[in-house]
C-alpha atoms as a PDB file:
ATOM      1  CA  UNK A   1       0.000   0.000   0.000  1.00  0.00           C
ATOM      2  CA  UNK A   2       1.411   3.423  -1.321  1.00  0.00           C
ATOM      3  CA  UNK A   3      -1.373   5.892  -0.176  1.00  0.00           C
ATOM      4  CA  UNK A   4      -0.919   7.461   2.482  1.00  0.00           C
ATOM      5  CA  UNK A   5      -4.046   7.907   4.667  1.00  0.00           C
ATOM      6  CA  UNK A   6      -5.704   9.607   7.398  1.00  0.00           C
ATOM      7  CA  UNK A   7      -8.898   9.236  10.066  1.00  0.00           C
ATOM      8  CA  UNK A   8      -9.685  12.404  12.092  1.00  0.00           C
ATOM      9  CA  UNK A   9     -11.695  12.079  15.161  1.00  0.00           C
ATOM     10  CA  UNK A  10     -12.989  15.352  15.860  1.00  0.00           C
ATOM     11  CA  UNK A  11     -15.615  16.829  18.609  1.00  0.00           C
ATOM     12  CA  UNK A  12     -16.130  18.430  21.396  1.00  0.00           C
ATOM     13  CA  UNK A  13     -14.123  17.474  24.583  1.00  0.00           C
ATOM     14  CA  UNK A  14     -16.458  14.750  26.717  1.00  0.00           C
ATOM     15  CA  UNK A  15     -17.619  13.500  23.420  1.00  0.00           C
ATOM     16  CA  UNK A  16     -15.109  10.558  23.574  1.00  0.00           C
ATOM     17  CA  UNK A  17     -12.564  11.247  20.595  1.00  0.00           C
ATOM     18  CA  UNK A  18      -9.645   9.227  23.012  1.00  0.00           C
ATOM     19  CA  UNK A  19     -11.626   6.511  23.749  1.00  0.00           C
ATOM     20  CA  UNK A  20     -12.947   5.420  20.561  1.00  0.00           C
ATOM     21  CA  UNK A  21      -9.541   6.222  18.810  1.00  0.00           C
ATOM     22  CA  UNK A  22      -8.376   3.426  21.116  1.00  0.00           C
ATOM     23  CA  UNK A  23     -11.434   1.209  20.196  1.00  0.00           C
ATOM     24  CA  UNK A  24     -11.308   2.249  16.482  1.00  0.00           C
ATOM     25  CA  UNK A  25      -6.975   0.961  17.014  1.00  0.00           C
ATOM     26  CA  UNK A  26      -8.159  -2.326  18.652  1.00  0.00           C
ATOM     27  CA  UNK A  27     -10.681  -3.070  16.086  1.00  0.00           C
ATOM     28  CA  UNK A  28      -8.292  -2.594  13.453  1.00  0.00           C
ATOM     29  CA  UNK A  29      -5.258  -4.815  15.004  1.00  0.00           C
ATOM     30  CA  UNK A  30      -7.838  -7.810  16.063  1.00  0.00           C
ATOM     31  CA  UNK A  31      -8.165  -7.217  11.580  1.00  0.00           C
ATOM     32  CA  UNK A  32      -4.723  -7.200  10.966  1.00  0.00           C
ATOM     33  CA  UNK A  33      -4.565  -3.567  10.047  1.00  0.00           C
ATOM     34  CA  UNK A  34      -1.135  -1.721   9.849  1.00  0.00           C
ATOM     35  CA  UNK A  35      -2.036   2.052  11.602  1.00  0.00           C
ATOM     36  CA  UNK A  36       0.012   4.681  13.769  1.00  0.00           C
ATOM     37  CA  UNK A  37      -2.402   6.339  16.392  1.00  0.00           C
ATOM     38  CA  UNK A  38      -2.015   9.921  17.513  1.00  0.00           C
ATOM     39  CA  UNK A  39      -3.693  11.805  20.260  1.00  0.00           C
ATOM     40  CA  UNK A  40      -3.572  15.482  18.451  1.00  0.00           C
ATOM     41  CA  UNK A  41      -4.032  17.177  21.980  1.00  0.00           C
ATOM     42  CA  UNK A  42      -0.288  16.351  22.601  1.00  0.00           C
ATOM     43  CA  UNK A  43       1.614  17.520  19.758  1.00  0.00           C
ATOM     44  CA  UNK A  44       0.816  21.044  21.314  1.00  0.00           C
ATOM     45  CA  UNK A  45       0.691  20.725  24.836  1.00  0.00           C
ATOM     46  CA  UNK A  46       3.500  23.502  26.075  1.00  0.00           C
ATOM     47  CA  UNK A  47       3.363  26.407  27.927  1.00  0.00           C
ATOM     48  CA  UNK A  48       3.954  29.517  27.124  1.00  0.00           C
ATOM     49  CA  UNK A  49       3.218  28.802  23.282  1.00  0.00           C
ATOM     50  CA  UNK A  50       5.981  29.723  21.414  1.00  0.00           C
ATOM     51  CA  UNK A  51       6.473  33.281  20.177  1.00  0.00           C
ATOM     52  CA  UNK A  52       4.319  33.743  17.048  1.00  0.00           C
ATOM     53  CA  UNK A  53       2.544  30.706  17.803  1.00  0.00           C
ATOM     54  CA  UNK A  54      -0.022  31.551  20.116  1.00  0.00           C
ATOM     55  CA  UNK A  55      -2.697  28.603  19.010  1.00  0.00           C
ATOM     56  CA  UNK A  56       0.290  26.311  18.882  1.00  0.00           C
ATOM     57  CA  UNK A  57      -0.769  25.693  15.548  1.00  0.00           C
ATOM     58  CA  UNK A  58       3.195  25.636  13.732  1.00  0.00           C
ATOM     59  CA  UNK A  59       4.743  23.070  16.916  1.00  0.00           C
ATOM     60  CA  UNK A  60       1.713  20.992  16.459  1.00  0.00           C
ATOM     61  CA  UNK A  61       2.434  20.498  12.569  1.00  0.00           C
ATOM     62  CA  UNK A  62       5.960  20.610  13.173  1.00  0.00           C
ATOM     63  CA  UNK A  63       5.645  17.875  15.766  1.00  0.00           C
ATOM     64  CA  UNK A  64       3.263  15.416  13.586  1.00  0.00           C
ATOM     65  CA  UNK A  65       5.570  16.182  10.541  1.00  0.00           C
ATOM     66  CA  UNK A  66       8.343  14.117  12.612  1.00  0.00           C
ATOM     67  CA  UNK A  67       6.534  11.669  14.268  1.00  0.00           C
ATOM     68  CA  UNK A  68       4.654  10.939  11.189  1.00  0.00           C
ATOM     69  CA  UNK A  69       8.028  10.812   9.084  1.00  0.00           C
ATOM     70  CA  UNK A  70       9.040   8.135  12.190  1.00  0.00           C
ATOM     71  CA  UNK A  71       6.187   6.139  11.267  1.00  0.00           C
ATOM     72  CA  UNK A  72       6.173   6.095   7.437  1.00  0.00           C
ATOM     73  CA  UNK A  73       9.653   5.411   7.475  1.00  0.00           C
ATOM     74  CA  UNK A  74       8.913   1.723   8.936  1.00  0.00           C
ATOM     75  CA  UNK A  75       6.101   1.213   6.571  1.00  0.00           C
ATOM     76  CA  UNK A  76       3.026   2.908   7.926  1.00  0.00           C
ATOM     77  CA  UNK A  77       0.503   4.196   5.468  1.00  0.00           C
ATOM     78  CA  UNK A  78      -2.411   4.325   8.092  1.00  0.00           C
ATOM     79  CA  UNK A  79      -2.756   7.397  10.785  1.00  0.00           C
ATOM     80  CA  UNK A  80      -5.625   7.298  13.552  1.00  0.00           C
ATOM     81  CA  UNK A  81      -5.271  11.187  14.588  1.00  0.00           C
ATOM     82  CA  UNK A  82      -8.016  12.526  17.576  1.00  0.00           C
ATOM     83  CA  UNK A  83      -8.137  16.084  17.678  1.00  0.00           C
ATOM     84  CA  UNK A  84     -11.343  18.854  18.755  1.00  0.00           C
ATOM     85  CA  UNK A  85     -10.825  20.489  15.798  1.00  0.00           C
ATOM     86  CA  UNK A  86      -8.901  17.842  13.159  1.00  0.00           C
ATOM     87  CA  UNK A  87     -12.492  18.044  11.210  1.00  0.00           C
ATOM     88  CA  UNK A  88     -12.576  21.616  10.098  1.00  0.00           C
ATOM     89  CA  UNK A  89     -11.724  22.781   6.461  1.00  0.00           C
ATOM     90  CA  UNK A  90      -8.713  24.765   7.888  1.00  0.00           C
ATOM     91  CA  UNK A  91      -6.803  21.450   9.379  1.00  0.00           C
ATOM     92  CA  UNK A  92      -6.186  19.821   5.938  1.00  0.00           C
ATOM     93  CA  UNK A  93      -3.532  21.841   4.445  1.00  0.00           C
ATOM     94  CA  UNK A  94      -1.404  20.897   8.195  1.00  0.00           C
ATOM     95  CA  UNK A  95      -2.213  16.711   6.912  1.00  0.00           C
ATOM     96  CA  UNK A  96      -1.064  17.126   3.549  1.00  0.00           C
ATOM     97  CA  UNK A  97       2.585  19.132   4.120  1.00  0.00           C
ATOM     98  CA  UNK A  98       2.961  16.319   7.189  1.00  0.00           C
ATOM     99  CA  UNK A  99       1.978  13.382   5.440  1.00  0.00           C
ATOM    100  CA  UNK A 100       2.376  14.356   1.669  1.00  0.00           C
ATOM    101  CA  UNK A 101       0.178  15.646  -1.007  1.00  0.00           C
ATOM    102  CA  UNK A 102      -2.600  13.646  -1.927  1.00  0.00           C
ATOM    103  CA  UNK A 103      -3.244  11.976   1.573  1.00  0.00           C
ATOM    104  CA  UNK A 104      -6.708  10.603   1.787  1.00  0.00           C
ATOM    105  CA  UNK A 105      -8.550  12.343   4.335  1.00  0.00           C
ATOM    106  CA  UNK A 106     -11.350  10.372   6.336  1.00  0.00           C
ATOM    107  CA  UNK A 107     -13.408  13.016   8.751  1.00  0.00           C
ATOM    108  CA  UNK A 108     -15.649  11.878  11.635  1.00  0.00           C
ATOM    109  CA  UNK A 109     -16.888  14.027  13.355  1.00  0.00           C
ATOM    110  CA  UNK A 110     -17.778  12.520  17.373  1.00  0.00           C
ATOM    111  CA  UNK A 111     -21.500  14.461  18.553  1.00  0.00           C
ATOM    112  CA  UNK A 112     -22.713  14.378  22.339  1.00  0.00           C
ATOM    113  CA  UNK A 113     -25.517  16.125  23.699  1.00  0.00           C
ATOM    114  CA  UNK A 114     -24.675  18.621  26.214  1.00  0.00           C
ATOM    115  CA  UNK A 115     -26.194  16.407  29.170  1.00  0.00           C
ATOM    116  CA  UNK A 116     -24.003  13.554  28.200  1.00  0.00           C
ATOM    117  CA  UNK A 117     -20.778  15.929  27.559  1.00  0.00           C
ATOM    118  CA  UNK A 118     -20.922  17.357  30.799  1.00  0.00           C
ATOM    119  CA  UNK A 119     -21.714  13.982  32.579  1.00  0.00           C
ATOM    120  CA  UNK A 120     -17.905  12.920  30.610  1.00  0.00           C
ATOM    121  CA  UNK A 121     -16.461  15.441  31.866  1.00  0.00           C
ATOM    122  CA  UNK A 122     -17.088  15.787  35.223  1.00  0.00           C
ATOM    123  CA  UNK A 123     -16.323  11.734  35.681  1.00  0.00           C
ATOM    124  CA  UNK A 124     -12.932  12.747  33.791  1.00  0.00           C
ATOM    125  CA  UNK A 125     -11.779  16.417  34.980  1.00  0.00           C
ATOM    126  CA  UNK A 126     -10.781  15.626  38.663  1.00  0.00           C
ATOM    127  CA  UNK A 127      -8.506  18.614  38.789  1.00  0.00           C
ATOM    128  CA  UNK A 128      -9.034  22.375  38.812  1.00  0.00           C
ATOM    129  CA  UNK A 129      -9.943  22.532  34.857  1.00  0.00           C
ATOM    130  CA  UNK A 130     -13.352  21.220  34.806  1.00  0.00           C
ATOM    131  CA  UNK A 131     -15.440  24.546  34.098  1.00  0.00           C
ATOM    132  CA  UNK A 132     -12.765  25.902  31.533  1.00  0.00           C
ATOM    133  CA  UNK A 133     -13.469  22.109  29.928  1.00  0.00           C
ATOM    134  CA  UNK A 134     -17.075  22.643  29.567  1.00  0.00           C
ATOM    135  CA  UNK A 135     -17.149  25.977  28.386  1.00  0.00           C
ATOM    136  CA  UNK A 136     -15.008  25.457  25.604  1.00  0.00           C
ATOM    137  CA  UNK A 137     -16.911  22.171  24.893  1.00  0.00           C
ATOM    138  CA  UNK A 138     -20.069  23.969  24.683  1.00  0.00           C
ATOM    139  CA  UNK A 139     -18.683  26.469  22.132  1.00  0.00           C
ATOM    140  CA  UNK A 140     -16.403  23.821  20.309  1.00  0.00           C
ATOM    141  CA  UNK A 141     -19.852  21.819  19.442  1.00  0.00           C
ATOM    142  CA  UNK A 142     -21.156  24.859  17.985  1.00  0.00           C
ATOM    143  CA  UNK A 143     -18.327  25.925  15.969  1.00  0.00           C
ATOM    144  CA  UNK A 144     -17.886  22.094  14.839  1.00  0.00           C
ATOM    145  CA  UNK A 145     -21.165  21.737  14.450  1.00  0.00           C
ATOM    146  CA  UNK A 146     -21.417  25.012  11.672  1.00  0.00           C
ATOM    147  CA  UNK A 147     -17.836  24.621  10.127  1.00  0.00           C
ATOM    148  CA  UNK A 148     -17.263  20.593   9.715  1.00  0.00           C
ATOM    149  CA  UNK A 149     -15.650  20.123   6.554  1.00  0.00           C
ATOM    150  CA  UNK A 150     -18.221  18.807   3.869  1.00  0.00           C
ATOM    151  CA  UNK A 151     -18.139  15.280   3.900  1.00  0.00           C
ATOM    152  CA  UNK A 152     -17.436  14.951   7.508  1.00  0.00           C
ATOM    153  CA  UNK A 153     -19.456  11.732   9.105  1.00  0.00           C
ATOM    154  CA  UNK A 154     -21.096  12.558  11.939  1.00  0.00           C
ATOM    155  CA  UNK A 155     -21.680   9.848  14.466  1.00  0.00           C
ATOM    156  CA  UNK A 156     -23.954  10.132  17.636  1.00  0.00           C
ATOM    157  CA  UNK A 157     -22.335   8.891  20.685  1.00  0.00           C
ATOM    158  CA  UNK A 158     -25.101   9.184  23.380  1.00  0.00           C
ATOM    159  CA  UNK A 159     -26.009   5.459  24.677  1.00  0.00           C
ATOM    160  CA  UNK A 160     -24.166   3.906  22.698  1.00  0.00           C
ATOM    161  CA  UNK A 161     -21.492   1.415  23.874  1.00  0.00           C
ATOM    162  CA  UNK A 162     -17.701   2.201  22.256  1.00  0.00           C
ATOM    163  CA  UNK A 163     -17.204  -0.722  20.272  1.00  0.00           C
ATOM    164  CA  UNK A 164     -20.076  -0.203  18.502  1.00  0.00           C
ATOM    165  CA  UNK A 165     -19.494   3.534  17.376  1.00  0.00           C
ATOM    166  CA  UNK A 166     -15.606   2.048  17.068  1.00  0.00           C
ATOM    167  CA  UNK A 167     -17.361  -0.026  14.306  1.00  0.00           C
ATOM    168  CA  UNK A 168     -19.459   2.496  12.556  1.00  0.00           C
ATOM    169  CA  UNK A 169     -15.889   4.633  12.548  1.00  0.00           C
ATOM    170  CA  UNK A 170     -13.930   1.503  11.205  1.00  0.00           C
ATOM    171  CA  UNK A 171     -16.514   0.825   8.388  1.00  0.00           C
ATOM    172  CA  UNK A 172     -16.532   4.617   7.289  1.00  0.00           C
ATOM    173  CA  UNK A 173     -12.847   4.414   6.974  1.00  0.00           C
ATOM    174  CA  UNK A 174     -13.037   1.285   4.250  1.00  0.00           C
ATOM    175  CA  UNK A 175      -9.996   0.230   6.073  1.00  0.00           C
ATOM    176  CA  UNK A 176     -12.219  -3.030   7.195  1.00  0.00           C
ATOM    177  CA  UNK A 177     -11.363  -5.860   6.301  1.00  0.00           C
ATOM    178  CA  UNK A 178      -8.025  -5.309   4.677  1.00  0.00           C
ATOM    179  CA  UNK A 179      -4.611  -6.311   5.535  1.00  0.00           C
ATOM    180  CA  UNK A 180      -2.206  -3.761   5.112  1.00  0.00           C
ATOM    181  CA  UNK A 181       1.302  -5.327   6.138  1.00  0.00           C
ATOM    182  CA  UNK A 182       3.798  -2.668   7.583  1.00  0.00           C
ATOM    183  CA  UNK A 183       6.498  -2.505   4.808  1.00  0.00           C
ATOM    184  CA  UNK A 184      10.014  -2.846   5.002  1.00  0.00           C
ATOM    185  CA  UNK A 185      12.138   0.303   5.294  1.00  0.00           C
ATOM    186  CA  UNK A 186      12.802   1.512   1.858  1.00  0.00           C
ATOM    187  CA  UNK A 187       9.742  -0.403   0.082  1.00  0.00           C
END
């Protein structure tokens, strides 16, 4: 396999982008399914932000341009990448320059309602951040919710147990199914 590709798990935070990312990874190992999974959060977790950076928007690229060039190097053509806002029109140009022109771009976008969100999240944010969580959840849903690239599958997540929205996520993908071995360096 040549083509590089891509799944984005976007939504709001309590929607459960981590935990189905893991799901959607387990599904596609019990298939045989050569992948790299990346929680996006990470790749721009400093503080301060750099100078000129102040969304952390260039050390995020810059940091999934390397690990991505770690990964393809041993063979990977598959990326599982979780991110709030992977889904929106403006994250693509950041996929192709990391992972090459012409990357196939799968979008899924995660939806909670805010009852459910806010349940997540207060079972998750144990700490002091817990009200700073919520409010940008609420306006992240919004703002997703208006701006998702077109194309973007949206899948419900209320009542619904993870493997089963893992599923729906794995089927949209078309990666199902098919064995992709890792290739050898240099293939």
């Amino acid at each position: 396999m040549d083509r590089t590709e891509v799944l984005l798990i976007g939504g709001r935070a309590g929607v459960g982008k981590t935990t189905v990312g893991w799901e959607v990874s387990a599904q596609l190992r019990a298939a045989e399914v050569a992948h790299a999974i990346i929680e996006g959060d990470f790749m721009g977790q400093v503080h301060p932000a750099p100078a000129g950076d102040p969304h952390r928007e260039e050390i995020t690229e810059s940091n999934l341009t390397a690990v991505w060039a770690n990964f393809a190097r041993r063979g990977y053509r598959r990326l599982i990448y979780t991110n709030t806002v992977s889904v929106l029109p403006e994250a693509t140009g950041m996929f192709e320059r990391a992972m090459g022109a012409g990357v196939k771009i799968v979008r899924v976008l995660l939806t909670a309602s805010d009852t459910i969100a806010r349940e997540r999240l207060v079972g998750r944010e144990l700490g002091s951040e817990l009200e700073r969580e919520w409010e940008g959840s609420v306006r992240k849903a919004r703002l997703l919710e208006q701006r998702a690239s077109a194309g973007t599958i949206r899948v419900l997540t209320d009542g619904r147990a993870v493997a089963d929205i893992a599923r729906e996520v794995v089927t949209a993908t078309g990666w199902a199914g098919l064995h992709c071995p890792v290739t050898s360096e240099g293939d």
